[in-house]
N, C-alpha and C. Protein backbone atom coordinates (compact mmCIF):
# COMPACT_ATOMS: atom_id res chain seq x y z
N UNK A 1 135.74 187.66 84.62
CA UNK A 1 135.69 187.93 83.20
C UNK A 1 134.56 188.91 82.88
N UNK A 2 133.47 188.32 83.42
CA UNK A 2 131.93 189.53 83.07
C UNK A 2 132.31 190.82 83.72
N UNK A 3 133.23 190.92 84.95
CA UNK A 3 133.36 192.31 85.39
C UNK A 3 134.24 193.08 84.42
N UNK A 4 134.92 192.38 83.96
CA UNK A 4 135.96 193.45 83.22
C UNK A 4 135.77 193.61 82.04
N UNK A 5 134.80 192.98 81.56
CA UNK A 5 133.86 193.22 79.57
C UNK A 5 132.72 194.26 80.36
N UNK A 6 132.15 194.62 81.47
CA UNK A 6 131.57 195.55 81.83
C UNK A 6 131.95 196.78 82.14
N UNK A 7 133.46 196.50 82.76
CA UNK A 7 134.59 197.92 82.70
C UNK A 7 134.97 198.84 81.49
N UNK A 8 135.39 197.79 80.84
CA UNK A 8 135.74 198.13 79.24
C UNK A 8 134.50 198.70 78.41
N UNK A 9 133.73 198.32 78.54
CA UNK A 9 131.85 198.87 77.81
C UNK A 9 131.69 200.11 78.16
N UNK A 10 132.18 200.32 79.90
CA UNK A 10 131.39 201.75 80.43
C UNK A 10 133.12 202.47 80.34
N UNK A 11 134.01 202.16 80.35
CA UNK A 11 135.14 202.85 79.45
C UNK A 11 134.91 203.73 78.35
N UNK A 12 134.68 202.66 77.71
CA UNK A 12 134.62 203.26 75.98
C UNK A 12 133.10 204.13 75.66
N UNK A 13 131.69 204.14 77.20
CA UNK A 13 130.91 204.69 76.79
C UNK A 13 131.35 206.31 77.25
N UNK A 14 131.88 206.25 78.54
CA UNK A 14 132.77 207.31 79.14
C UNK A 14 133.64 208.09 78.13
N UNK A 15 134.41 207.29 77.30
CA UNK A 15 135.36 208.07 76.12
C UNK A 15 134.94 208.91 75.27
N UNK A 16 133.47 208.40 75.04
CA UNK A 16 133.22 208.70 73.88
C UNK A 16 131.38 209.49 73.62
N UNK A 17 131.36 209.56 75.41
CA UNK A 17 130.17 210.01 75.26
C UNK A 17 129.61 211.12 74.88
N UNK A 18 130.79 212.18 74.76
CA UNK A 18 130.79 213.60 74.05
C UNK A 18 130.31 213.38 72.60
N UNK A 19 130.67 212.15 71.67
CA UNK A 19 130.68 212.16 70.42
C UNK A 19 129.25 211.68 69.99
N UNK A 20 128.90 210.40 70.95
CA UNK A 20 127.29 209.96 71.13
C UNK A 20 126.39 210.84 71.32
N UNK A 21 126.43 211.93 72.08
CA UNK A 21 125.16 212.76 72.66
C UNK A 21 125.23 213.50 71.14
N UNK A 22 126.37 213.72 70.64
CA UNK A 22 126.28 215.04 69.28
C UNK A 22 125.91 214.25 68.30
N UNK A 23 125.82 213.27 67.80
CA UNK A 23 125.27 212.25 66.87
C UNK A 23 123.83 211.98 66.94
N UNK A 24 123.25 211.79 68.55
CA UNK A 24 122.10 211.74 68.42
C UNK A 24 121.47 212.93 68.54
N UNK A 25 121.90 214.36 68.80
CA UNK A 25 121.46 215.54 68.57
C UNK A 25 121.51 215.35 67.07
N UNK A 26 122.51 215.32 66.06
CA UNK A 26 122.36 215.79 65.45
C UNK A 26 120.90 215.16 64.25
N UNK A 27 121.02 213.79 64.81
CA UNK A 27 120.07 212.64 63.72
C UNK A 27 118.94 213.20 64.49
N UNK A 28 118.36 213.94 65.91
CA UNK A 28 116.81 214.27 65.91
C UNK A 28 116.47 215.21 65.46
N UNK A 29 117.81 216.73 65.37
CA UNK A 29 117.19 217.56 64.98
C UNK A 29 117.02 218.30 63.61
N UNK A 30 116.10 218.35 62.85
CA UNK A 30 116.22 218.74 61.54
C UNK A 30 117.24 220.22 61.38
N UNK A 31 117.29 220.84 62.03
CA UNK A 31 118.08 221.94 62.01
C UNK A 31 119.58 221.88 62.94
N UNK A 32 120.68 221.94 62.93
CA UNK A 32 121.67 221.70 63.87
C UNK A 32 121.98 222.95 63.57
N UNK A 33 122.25 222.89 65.65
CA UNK A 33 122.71 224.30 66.11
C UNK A 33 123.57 223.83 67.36
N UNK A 34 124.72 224.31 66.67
CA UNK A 34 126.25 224.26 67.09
C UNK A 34 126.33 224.69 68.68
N UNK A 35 125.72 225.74 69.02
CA UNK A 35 125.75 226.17 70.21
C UNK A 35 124.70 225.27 71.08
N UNK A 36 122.94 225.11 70.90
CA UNK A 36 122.48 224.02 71.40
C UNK A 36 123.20 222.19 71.84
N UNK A 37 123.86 221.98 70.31
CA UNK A 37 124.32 220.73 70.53
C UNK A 37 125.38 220.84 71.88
N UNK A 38 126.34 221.72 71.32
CA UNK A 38 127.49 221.69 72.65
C UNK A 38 126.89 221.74 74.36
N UNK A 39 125.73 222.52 74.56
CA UNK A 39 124.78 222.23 75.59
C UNK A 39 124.49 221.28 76.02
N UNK A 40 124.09 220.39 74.85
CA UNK A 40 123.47 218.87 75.06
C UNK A 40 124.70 218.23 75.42
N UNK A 41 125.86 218.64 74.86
CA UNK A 41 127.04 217.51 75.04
C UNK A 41 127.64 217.52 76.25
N UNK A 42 127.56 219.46 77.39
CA UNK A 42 128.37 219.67 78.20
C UNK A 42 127.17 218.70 79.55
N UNK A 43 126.32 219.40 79.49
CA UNK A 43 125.13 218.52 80.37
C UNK A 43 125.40 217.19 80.48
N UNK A 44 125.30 216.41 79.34
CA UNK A 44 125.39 214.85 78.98
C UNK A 44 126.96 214.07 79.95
N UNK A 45 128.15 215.17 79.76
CA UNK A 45 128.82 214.70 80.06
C UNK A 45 129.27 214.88 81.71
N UNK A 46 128.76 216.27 81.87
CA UNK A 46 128.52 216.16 83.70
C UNK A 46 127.59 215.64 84.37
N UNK A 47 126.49 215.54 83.60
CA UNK A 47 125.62 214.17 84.59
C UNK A 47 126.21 212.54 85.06
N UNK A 48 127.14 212.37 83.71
CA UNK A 48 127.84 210.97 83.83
C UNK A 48 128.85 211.72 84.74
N UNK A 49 129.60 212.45 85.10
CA UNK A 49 130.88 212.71 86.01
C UNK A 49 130.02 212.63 87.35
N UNK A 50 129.27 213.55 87.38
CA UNK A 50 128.04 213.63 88.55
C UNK A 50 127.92 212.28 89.21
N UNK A 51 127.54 211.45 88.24
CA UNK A 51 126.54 210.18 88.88
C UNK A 51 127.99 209.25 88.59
N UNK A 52 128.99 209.02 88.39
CA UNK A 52 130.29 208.65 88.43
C UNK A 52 130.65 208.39 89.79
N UNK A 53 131.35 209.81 90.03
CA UNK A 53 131.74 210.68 91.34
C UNK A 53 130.70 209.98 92.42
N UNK A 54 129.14 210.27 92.33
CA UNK A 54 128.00 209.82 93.56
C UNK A 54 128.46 207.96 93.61
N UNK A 55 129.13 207.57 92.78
CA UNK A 55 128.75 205.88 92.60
C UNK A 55 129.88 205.36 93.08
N UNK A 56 131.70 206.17 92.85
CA UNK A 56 132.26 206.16 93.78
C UNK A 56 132.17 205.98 95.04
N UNK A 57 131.48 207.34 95.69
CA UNK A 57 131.61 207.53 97.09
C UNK A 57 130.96 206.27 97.62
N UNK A 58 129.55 205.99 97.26
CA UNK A 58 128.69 205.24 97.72
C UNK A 58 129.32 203.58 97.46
N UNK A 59 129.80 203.19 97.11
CA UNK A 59 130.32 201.98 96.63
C UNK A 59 131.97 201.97 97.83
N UNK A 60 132.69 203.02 97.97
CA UNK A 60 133.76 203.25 98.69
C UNK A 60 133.17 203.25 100.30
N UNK A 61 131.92 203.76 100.53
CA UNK A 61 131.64 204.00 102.08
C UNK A 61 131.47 202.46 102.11
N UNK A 62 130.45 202.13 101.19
CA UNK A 62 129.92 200.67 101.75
C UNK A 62 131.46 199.27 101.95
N UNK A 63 132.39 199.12 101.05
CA UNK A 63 133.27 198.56 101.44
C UNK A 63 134.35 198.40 102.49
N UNK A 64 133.92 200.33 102.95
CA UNK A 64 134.68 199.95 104.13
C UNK A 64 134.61 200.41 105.12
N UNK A 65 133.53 199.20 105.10
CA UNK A 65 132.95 199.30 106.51
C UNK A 65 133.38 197.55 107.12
């Protein structure tokens, strides 16, 4: 049960993390800039694919072994 309310959490943070990073860009910075934010959002969202992808592999070697 706790594994799959933890699936569903990092689901919906995965879905929607494009919309989170531009929300909290936009509430720190007194000035919003359209081209900065999208920066913040493209970064934000390949670090999570990045460290995704690394958590895969590493989780896949170790099982099967």
């Amino acid at each position: 049960m706790t594994v799959s309310l933890l699936g569903a959490v990092g689901s919906m943070y995965i879905n929607n993390v494009g919309l989170i990073t531009l929300a909290l860009y936009a509430n720190a910075s007194p000035t919003y800039d359209e081209i900065e934010a999208s920066t913040w959002r493209t970064t934000q969202v390949s670090i999570l694919s990045i460290c995704n992808w690394a958590g895969r592999i590493l989780i896949g070697s170790v099982f099967s072994r």
